[in-house]
Protein backbone atom coordinates (compact mmCIF):
# COMPACT_ATOMS: atom_id res chain seq x y z
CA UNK A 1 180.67 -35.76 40.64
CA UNK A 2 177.68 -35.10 39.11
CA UNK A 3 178.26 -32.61 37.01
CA UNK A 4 181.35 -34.44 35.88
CA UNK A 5 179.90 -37.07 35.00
CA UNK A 6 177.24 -35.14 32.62
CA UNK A 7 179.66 -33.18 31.09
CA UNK A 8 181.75 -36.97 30.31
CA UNK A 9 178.73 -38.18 28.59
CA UNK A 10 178.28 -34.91 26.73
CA UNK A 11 181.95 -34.95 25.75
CA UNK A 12 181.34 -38.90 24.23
CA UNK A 13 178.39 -38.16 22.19
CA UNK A 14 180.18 -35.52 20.56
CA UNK A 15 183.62 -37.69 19.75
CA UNK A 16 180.62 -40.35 18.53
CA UNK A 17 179.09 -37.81 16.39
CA UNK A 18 182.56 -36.76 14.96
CA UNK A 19 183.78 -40.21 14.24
CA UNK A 20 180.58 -41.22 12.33
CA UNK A 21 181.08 -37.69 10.58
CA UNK A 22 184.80 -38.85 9.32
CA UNK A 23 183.33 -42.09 7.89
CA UNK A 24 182.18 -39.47 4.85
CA UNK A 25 185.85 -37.44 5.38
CA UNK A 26 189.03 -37.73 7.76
CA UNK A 27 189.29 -34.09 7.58
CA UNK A 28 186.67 -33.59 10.06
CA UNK A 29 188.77 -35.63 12.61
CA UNK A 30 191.69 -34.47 11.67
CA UNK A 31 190.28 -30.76 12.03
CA UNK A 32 188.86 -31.45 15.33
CA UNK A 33 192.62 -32.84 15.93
CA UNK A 34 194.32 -29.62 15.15
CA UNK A 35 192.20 -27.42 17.23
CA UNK A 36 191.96 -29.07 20.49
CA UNK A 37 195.58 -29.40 19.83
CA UNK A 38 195.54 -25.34 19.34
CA UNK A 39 193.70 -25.00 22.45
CA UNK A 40 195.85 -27.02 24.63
CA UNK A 41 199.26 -25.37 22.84
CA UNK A 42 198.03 -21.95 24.17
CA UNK A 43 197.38 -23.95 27.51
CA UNK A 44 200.37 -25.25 27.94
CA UNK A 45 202.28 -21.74 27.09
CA UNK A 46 199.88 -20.22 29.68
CA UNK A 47 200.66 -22.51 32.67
CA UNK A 48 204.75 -21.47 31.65
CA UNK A 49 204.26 -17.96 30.74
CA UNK A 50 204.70 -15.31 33.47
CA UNK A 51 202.71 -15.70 36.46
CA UNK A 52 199.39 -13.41 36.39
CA UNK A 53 197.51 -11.77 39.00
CA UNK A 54 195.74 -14.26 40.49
CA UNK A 55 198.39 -16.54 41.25
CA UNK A 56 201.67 -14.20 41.61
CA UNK A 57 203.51 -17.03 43.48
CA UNK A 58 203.69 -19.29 40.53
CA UNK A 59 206.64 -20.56 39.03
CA UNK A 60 206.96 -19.38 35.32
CA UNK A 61 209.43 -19.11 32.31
CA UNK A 62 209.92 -16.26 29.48
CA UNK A 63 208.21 -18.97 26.63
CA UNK A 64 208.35 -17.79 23.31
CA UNK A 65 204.92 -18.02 21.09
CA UNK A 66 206.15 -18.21 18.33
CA UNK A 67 207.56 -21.22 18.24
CA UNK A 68 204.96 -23.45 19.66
CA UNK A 69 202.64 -21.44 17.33
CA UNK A 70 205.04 -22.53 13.68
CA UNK A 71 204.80 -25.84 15.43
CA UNK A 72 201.37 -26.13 15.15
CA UNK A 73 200.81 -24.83 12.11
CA UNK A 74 202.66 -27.68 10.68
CA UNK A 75 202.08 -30.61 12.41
CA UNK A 76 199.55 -31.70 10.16
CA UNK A 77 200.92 -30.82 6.67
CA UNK A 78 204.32 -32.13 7.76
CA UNK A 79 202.51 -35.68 9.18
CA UNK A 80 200.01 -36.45 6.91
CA UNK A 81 202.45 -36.15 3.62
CA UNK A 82 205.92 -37.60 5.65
CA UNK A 83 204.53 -39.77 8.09
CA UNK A 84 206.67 -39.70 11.62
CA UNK A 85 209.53 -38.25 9.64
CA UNK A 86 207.23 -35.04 8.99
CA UNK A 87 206.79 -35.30 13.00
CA UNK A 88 210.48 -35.22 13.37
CA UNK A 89 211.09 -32.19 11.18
CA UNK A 90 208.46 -30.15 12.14
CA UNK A 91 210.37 -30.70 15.64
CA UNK A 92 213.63 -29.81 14.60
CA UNK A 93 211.81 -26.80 12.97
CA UNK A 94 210.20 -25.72 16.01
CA UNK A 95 213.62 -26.34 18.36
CA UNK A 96 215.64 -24.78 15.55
CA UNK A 97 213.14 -21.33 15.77
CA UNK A 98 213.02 -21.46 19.58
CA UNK A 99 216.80 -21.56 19.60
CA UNK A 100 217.36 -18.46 17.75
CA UNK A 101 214.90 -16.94 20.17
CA UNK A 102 217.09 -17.78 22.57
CA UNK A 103 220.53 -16.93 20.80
CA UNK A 104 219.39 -13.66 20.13
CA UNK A 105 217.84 -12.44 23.67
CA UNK A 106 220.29 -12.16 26.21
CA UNK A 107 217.45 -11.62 28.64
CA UNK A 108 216.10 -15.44 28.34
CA UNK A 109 217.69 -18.19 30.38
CA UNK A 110 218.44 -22.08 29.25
CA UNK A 111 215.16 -22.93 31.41
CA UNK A 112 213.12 -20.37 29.08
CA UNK A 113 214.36 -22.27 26.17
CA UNK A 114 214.05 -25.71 27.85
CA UNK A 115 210.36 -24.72 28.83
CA UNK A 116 209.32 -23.55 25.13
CA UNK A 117 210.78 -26.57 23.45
CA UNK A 118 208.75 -28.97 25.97
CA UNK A 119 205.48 -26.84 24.82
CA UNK A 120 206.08 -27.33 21.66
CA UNK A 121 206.67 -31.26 22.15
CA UNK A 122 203.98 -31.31 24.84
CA UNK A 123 201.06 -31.16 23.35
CA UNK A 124 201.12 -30.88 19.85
CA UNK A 125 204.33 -33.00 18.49
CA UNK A 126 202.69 -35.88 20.47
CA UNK A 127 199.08 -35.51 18.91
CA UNK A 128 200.36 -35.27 15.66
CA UNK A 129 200.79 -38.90 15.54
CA UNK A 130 197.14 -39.43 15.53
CA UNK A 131 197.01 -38.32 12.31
CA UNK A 132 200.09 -40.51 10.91
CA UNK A 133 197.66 -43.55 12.59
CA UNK A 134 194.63 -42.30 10.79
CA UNK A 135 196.41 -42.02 7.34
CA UNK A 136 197.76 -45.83 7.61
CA UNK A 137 195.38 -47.45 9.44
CA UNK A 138 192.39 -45.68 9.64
CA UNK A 139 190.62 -45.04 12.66
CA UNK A 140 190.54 -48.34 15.12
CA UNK A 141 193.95 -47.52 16.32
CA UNK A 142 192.91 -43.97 16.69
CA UNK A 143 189.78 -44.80 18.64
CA UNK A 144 191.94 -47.27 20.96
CA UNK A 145 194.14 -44.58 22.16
CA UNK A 146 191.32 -42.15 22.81
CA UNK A 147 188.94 -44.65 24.10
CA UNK A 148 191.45 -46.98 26.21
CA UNK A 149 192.46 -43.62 27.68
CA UNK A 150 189.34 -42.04 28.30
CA UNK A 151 187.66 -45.35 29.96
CA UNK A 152 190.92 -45.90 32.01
CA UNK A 153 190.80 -42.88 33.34
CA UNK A 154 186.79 -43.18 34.29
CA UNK A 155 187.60 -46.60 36.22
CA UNK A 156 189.92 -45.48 37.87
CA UNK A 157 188.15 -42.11 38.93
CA UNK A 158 185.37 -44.11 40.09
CA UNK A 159 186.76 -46.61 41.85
CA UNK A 160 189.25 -44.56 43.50
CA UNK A 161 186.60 -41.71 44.20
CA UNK A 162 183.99 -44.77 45.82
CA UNK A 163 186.49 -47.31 47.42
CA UNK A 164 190.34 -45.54 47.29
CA UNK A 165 191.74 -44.62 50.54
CA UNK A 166 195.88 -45.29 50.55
CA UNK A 167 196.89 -42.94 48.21
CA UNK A 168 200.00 -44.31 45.44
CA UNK A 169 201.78 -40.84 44.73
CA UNK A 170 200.23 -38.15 47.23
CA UNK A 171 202.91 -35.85 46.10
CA UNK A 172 202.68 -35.84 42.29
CA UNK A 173 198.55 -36.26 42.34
CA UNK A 174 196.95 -35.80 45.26
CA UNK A 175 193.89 -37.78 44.69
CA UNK A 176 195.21 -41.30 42.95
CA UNK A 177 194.94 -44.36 44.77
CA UNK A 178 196.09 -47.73 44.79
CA UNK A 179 192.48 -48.99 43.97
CA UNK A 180 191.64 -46.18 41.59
CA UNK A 181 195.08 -47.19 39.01
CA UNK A 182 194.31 -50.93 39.51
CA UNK A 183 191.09 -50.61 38.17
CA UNK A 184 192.02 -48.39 35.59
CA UNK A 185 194.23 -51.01 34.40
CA UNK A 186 191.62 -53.54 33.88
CA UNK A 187 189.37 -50.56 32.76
CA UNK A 188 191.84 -50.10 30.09
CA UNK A 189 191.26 -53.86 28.93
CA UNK A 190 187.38 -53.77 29.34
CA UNK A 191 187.72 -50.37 26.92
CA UNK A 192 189.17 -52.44 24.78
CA UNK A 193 186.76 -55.25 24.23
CA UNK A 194 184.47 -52.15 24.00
CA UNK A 195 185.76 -50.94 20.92
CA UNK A 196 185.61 -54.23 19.68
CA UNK A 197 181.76 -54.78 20.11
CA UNK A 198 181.04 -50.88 19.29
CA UNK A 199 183.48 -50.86 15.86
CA UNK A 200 184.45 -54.41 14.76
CA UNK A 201 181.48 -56.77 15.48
CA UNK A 202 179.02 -53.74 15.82
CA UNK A 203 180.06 -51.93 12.64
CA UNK A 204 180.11 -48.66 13.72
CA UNK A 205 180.41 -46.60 10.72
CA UNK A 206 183.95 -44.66 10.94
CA UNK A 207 186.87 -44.57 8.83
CA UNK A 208 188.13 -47.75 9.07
CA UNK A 209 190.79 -49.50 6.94
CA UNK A 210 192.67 -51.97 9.22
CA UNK A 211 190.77 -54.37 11.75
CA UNK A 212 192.47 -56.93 14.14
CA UNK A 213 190.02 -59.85 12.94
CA UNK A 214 191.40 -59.48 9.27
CA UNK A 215 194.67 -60.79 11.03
CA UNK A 216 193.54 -62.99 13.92
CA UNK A 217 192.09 -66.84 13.43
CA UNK A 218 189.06 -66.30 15.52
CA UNK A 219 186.89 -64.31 17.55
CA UNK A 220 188.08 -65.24 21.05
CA UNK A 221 191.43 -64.42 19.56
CA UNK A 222 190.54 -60.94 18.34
CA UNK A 223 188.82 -60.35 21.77
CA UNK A 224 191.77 -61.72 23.87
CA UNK A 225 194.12 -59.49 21.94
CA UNK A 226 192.00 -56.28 22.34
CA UNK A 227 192.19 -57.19 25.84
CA UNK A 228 195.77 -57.15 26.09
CA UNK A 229 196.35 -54.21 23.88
CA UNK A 230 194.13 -52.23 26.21
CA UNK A 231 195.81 -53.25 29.54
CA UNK A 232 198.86 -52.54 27.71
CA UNK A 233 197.79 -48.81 27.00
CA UNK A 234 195.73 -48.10 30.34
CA UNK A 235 199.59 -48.46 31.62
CA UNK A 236 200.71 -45.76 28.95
CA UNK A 237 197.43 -43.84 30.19
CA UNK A 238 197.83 -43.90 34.04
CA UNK A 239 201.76 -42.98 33.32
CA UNK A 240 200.57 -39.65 30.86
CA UNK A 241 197.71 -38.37 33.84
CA UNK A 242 200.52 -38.75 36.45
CA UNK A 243 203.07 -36.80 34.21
CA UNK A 244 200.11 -33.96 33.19
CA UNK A 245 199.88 -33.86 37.35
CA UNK A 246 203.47 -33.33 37.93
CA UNK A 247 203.99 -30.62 35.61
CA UNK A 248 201.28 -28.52 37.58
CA UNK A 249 202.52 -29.20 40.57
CA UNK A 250 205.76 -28.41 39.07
CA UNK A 251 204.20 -24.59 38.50
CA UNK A 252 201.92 -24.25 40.72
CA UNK A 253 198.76 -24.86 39.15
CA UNK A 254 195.64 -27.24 39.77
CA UNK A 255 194.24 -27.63 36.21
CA UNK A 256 195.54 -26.33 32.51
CA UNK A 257 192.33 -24.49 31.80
CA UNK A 258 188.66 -23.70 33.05
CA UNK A 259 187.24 -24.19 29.26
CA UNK A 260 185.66 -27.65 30.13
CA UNK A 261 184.24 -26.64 33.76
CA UNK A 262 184.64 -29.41 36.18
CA UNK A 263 187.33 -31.32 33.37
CA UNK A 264 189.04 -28.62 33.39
CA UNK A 265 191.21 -27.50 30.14
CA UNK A 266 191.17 -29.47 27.33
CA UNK A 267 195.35 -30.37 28.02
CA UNK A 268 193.19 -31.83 30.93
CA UNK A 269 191.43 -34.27 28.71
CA UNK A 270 193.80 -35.51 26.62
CA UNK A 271 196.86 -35.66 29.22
CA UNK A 272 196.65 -39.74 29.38
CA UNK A 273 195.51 -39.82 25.31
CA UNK A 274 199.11 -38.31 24.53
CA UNK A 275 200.50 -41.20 25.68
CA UNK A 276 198.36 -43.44 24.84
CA UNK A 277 199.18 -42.32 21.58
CA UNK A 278 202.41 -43.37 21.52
CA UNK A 279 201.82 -46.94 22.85
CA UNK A 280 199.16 -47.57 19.96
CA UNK A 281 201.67 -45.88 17.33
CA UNK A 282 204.44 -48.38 18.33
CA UNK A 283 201.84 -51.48 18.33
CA UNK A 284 200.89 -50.89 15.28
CA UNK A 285 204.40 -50.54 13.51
CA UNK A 286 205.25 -53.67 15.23
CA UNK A 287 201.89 -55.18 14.32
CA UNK A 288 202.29 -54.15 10.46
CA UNK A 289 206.12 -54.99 10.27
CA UNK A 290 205.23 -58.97 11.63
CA UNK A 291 201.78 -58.99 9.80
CA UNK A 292 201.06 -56.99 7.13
């Protein structure tokens, strides 16, 4: 626990360092973006590939490269100049690719297909809308997703780890309990009044072109709505961990990678931000269609 919970703080001060660093340029998120997103691409297509030699009994699929490596490529061209529409295309790209793989192998079954397409959609279609969120609203939304999902996830290791016992889904994740998602849920709420304090009233310097005071009538109001917003996604966040855990069970595997020690992979880290992604991406569409 220990040396998990050095390696955490380690792991904050350098997402601090790189969000001051995109208050002179969004490229050097949106870099740092792309190649965690690289690294847990070639992650996922590891823990599907054919089983190696220390751990023959895993369950595997032929996945083709190639197509989770176009994918990539263009995620961010294809988001930052069409917005979720670039998303879109770049998947129907990426599917269109993998299916000629598949048309033209005899050797590859539907699953082998089915199994390169999800690579290709798990990670890196998913992450991609970080950038789209960056582009229109700068980098509160951004931070909320990472930050609701990274402090979720802390509560509820801690609390489970201290005080959990009954467990909620022994067979998809082993070690969640009942007290360790309830208190990332109000984990996910405290993160939120966090980001407040740290980016909003503290000034923080990031990229940052939208703020929830410019819309709200007061203080309490901006707090009790960053509140909300973050119980909202700590639900998004607790839902992506349990589906990153049922996909290794699925093959056989206890973590995506050993790049981050104890954290394991970096598709280990950012297994609850995918989602979280998507809940802040819809908030905000919602949020600018009523308000801006």
């Amino acid at each position: 626990m220990v040396k998990r919970t050095v390696a955490g703080v380690i792991m904050g001060g350098i997402l601090f360092l790189v969000l001051w660093l995109t208050y002179y340029s969004h490229l050097v998120f949106d870099g740092v973006v792309l190649v965690i997103g690289g690294l847990a691409t070639w992650e996922i297509y590891s823990a599907l590939k054919l089983p190696s030699a220390e751990n023959p009994e895993k369950k595997c699929f032929q996945v083709n490269l190639i197509p989770l490596a176009i994918g990539w490529f263009l995620s961010y061209p294809m988001s930052l100049y069409f917005g979720y529409m670039g998303i879109f295309f770049d998947f129907i790209i990426t599917l269109l690719v993998a299916f000629m793989f598949f048309i033209f192998n005899p050797n590859q079954k539907f699953s082998d297909f089915s199994a390169t397409v999800f690579g290709a959609v798990y990670p890196m279609t998913l992450l991609s809308i970080l950038f789209v969120l960056q582009s229109k609203f700068g980098m509160i939304p951004v931070i909320l997703a990472i930050a609701i999902g990274t402090i979720s996830d802390l509560f509820a290791y801690l609390i489970g780890y201290l005080f959990g016992k009954k467990k909620i889904f022994p067979k998809i994740s082993p070690k969640k309990t009942y007290a360790g998602c309830i208190a990332g849920l109000f984990g996910g709420a405290i993160g939120g009044i966090i980001v407040y304090l740290i980016f909003e009233l503290g000034g923080f310097p990031t990229n940052i072109s939208f703020t929830f005071s410019s819309i709200l009538p007061s203080m309490g109001a901006t707090i009790g709505v960053y509140c909300a917003i973050g119980f909202v996604i700590a639900v998004f966040s607790e839902i992506g961990d349990l589906a990153a855990s049922r996909v290794k069970r699925e093959v056989g595997i206890k973590d995506y990678g050993k790049a981050l020690g104890s954290h394991g992979g970096f598709l280990d880290r950012i297994d609850s931000i995918l989602f979280t992604t998507v809940c802040v991406a819809v908030i905000m569409e919602i949020i600018a269609w009523v308000c801006l």
